[in-house]
C-alpha atoms as a PDB file:
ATOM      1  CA  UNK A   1      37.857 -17.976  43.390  1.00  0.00           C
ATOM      2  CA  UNK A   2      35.775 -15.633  41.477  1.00  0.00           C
ATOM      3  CA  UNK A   3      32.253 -17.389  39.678  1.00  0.00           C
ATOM      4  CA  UNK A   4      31.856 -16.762  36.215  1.00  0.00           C
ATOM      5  CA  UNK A   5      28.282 -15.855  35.612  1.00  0.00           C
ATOM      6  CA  UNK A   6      27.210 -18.264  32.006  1.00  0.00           C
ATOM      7  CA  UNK A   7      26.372 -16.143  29.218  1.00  0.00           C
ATOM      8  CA  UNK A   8      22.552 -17.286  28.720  1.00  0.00           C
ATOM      9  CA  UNK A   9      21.781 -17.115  25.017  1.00  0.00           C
ATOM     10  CA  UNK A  10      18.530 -17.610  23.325  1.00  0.00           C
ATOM     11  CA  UNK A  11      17.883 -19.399  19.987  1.00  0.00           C
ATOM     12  CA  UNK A  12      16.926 -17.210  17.124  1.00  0.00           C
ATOM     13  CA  UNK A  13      18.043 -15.722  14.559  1.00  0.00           C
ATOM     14  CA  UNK A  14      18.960 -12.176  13.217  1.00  0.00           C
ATOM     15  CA  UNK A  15      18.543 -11.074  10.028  1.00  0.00           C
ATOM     16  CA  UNK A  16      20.250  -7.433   8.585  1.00  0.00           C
ATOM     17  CA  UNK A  17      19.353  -6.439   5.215  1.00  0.00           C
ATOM     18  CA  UNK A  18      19.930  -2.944   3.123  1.00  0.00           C
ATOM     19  CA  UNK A  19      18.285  -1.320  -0.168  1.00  0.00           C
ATOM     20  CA  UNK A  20      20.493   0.673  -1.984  1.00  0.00           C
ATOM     21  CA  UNK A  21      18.615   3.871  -3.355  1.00  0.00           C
ATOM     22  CA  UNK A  22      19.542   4.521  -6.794  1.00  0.00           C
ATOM     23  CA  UNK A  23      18.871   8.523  -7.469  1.00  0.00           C
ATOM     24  CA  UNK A  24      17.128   9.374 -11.201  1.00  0.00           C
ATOM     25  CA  UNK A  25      19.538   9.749 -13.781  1.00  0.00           C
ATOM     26  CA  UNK A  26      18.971  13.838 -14.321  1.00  0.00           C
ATOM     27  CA  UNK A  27      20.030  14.468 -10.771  1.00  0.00           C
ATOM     28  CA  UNK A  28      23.782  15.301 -11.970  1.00  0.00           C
ATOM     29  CA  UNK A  29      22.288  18.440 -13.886  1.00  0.00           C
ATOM     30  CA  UNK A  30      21.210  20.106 -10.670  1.00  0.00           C
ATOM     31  CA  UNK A  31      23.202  22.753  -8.796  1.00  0.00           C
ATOM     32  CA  UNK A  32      26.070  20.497  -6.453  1.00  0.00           C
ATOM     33  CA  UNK A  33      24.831  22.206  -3.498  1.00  0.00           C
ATOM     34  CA  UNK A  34      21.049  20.878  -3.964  1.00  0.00           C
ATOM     35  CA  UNK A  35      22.340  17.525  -4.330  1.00  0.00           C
ATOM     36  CA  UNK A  36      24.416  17.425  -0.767  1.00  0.00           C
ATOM     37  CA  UNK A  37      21.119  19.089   0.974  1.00  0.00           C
ATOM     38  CA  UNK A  38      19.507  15.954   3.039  1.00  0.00           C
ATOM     39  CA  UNK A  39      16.381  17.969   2.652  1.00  0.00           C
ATOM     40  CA  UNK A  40      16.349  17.875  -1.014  1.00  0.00           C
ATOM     41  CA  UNK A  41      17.206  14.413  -1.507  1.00  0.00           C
ATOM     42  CA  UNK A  42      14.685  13.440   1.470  1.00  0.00           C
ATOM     43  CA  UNK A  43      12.628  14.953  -1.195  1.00  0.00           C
ATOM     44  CA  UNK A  44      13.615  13.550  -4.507  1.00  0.00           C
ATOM     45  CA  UNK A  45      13.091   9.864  -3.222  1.00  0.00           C
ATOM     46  CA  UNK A  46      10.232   9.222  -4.670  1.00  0.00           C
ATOM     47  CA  UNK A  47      12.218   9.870  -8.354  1.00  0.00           C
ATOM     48  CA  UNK A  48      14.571   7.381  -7.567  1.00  0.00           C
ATOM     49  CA  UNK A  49      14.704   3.201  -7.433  1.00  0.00           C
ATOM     50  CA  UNK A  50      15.975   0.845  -5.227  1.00  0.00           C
ATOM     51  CA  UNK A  51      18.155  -2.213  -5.851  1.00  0.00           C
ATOM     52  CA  UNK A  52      16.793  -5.573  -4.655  1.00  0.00           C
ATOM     53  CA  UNK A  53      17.707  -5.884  -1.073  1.00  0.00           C
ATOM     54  CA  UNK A  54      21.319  -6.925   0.045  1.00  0.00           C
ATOM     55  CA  UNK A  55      21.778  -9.606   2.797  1.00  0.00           C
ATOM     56  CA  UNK A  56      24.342  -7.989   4.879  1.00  0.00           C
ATOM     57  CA  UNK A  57      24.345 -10.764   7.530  1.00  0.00           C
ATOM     58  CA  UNK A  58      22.642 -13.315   9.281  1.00  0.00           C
ATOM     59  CA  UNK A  59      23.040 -14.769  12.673  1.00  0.00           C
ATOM     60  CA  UNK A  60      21.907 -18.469  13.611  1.00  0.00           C
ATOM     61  CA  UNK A  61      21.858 -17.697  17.391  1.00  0.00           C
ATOM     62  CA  UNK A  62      19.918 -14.366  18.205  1.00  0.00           C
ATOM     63  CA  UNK A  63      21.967 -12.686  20.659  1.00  0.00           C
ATOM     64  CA  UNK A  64      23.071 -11.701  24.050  1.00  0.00           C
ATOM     65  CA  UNK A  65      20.090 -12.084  26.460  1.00  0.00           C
ATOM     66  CA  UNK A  66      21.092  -9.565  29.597  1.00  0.00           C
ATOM     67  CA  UNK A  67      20.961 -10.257  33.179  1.00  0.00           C
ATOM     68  CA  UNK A  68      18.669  -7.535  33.478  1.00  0.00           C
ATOM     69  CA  UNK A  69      16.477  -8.868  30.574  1.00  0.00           C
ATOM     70  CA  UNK A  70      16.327 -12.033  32.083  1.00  0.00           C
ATOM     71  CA  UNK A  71      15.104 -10.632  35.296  1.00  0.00           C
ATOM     72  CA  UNK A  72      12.215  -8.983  33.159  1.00  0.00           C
ATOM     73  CA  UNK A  73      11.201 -11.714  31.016  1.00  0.00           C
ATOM     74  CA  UNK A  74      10.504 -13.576  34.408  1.00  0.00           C
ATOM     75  CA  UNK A  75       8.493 -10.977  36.084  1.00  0.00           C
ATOM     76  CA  UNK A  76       6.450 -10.751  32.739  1.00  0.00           C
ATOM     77  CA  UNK A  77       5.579 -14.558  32.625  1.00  0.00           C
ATOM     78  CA  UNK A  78       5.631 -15.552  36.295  1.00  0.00           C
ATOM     79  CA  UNK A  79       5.601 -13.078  38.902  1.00  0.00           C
ATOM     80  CA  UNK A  80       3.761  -9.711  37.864  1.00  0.00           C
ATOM     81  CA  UNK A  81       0.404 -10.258  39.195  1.00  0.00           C
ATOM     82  CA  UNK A  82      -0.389  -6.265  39.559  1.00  0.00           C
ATOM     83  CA  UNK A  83      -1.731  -4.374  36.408  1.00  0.00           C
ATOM     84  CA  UNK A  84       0.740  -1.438  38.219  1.00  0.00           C
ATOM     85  CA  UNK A  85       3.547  -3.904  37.230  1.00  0.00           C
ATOM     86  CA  UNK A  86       2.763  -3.719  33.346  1.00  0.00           C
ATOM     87  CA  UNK A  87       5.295  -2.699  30.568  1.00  0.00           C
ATOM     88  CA  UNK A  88       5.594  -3.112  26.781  1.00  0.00           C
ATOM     89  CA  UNK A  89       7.115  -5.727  25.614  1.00  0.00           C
ATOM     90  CA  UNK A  90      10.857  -5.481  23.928  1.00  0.00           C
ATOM     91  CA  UNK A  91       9.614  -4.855  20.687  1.00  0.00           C
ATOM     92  CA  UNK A  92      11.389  -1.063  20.109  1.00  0.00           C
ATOM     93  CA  UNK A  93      14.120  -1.808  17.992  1.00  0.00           C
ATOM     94  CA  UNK A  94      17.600   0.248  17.783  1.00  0.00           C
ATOM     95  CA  UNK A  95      20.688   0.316  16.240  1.00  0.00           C
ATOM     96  CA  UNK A  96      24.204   1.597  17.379  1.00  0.00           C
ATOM     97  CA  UNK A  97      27.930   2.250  16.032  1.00  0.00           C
ATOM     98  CA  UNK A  98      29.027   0.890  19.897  1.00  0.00           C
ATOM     99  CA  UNK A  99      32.211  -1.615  18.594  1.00  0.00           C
ATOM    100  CA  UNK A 100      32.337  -2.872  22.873  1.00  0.00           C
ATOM    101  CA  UNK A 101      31.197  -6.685  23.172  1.00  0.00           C
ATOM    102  CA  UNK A 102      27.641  -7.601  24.421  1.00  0.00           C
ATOM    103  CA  UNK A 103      27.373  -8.511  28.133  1.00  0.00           C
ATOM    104  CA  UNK A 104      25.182  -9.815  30.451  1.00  0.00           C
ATOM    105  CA  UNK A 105      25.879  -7.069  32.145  1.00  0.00           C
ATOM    106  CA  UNK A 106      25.211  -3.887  30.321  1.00  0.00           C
ATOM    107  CA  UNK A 107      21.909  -1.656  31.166  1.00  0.00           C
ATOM    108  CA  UNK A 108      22.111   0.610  28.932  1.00  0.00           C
ATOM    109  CA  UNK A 109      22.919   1.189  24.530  1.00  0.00           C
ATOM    110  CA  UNK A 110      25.739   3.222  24.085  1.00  0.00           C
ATOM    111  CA  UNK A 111      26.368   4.921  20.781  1.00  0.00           C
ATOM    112  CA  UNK A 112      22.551   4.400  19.997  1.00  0.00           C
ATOM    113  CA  UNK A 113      21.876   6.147  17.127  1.00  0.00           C
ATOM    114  CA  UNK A 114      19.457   9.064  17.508  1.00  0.00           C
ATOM    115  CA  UNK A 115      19.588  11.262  14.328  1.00  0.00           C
ATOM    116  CA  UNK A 116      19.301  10.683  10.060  1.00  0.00           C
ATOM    117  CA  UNK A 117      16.055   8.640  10.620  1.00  0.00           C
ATOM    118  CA  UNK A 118      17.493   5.664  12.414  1.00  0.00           C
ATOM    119  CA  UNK A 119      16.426   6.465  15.606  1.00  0.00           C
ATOM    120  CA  UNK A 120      14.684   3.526  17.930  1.00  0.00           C
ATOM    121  CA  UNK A 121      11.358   2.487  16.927  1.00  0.00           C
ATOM    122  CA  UNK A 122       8.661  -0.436  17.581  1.00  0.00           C
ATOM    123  CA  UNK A 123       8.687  -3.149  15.099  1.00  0.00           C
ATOM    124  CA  UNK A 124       6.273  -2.526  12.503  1.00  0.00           C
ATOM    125  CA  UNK A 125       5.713  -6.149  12.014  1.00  0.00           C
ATOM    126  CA  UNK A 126       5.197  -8.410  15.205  1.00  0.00           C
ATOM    127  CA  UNK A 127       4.583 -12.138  14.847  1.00  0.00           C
ATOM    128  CA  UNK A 128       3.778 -14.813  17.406  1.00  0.00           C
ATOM    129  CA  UNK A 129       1.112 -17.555  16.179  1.00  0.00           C
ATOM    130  CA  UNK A 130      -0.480 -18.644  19.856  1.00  0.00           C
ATOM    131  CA  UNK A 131       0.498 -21.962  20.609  1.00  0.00           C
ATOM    132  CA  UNK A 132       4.178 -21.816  19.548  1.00  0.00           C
ATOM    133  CA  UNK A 133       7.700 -20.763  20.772  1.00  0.00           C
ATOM    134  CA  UNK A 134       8.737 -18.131  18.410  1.00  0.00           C
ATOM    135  CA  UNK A 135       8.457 -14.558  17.704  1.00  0.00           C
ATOM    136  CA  UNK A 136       9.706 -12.444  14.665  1.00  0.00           C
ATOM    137  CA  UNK A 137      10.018  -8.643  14.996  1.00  0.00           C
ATOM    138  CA  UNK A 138      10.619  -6.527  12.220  1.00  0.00           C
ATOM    139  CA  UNK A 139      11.627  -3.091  11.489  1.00  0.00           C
ATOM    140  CA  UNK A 140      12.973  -1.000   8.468  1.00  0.00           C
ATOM    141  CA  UNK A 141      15.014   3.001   8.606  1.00  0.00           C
ATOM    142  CA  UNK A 142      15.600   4.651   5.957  1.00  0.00           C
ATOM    143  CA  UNK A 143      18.228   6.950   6.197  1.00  0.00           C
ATOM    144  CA  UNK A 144      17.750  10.854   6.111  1.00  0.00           C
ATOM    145  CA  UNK A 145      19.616  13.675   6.288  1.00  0.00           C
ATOM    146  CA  UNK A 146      23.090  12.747   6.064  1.00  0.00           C
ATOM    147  CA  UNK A 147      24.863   9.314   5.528  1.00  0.00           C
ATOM    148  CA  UNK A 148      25.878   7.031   8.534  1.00  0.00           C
ATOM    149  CA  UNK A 149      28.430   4.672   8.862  1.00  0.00           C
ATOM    150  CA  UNK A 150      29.506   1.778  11.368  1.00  0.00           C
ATOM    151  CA  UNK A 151      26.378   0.362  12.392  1.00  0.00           C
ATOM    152  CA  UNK A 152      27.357  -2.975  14.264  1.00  0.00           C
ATOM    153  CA  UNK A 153      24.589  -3.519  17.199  1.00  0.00           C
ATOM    154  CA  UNK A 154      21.271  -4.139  17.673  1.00  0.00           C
ATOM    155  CA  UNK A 155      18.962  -3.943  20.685  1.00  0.00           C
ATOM    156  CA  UNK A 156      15.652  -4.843  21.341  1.00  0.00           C
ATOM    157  CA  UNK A 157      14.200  -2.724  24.478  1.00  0.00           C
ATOM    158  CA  UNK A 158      10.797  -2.248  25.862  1.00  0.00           C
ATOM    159  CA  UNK A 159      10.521   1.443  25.530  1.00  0.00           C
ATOM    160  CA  UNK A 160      10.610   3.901  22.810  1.00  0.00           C
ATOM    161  CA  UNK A 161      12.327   6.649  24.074  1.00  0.00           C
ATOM    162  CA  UNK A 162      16.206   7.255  25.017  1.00  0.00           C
ATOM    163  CA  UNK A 163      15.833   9.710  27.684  1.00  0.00           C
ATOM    164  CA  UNK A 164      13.280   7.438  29.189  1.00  0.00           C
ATOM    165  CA  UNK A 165      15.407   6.136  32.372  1.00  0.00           C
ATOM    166  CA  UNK A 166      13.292   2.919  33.144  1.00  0.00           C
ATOM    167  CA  UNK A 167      13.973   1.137  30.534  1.00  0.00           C
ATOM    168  CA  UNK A 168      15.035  -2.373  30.182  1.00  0.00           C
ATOM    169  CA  UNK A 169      17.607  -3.674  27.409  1.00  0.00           C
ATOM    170  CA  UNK A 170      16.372  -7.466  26.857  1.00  0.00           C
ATOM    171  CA  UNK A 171      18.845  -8.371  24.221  1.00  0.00           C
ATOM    172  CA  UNK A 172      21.459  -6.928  21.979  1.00  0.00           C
ATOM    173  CA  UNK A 173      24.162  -8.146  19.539  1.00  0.00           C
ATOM    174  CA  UNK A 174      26.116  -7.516  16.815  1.00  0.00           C
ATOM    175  CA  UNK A 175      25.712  -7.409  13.337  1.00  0.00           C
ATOM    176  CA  UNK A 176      27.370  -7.082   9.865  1.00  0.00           C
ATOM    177  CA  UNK A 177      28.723  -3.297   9.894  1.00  0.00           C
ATOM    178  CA  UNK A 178      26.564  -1.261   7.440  1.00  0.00           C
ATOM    179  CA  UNK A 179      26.962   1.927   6.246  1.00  0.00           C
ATOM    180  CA  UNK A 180      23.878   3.899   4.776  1.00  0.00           C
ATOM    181  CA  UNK A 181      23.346   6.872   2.260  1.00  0.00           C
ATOM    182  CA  UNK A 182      20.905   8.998   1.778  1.00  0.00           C
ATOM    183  CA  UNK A 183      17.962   7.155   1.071  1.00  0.00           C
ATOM    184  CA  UNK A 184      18.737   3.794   1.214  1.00  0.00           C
ATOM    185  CA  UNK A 185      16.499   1.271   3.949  1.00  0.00           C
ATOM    186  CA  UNK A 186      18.079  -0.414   6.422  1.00  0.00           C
ATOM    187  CA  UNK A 187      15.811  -3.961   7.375  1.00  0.00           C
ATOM    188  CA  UNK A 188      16.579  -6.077   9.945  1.00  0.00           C
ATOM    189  CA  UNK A 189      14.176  -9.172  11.178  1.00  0.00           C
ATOM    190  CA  UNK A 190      14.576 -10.563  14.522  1.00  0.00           C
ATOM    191  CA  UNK A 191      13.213 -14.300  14.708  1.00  0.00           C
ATOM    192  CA  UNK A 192      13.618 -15.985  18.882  1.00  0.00           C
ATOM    193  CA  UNK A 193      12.959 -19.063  20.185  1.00  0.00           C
ATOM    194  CA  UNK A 194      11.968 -18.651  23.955  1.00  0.00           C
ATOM    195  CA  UNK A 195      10.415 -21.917  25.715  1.00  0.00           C
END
């Protein structure tokens, strides 16, 4: 009889919101092959506005916590007694258009997305008053270059680059499916509850 291994969540919740850049209202008189160039409207931002930020989804229970990221979050509280032994904490954020389900399992991000200016990155904002049980990450793209479509996952890792081998996925889930243009600024907020 095989043993099914519980899923181990942790509380939290996940937040994905998106600003929708507006472009100025002349841009329609310039030439049609300025206004596909990613370079030129990477450019022109700063002409345009941006709509009040859309809610695209919001998740009560944070996500998937791996077996692997389990494994890590107990070295880095209990059993890492060797400054050799340091990391960084998961706080480099990254999205992907992978449609597979989470698992407990999985060590690595597939379909992370690299290019258009939504590549992984450390949270710019990183909260945890001392004394409590929570911690909120945040982290905004905005989208260069060309549009992307079919983001759907979400991983929180403790290194910032993906050709870096030793790397450790602590969570990941899904989220609303976005699609970006040029311009606009993906946000997403990761809140946890962990002890």
């Amino acid at each position: 009889m095989a043993v099914r291994e519980p899923q181990v969540k942790v509380d939290g919740q996940m937040l994905v919101s998106v600003k929708r850049w507006r472009p100025p209202a002349w841009l329609p008189r310039v030439p049609a092959f300025l206004r596909t160039n990613g370079r030129f409207l990477t450019y022109i931002r700063r002409f345009g506005t941006y709509d009040k930020a859309e809610l695209l989804g919001q998740s009560d229970v944070l996500d998937l916590l791996t077996a692997n990221g389990r494994d890590w979050m107990h070295a880095m509280v209990y059993t890492n007694t060797a400054s050799t032994q340091a990391t960084f904490g998961a706080n480099y954020l990254a999205l992907s258009t992978d449609t597979n389900t989470p698992a407990t399992s999985d060590t690595s991000f597939p379909g992370e997305i690299t290019a258009n200016g939504l590549g992984r990155k450390q949270a710019t904002t990183l909260t945890h008053a001392a004394g409590s049980n929570t911690t909120s990450l945040q982290a905004s793209w905005t989208c260069t270059g060309a549009s992307q479509g079919g983001i759907v996952k979400v991983a929180a890792i403790n290194a910032s680059s993906t050709t870096t081998t030793a790397y450790t996925m602590v969570h990941e889930g899904t989220v609303a499916s976005a699609s970006l243009q040029v311009n606009d600024i993906y946000n997403l907020t990761v809140n946890t509850t962990l002890g």
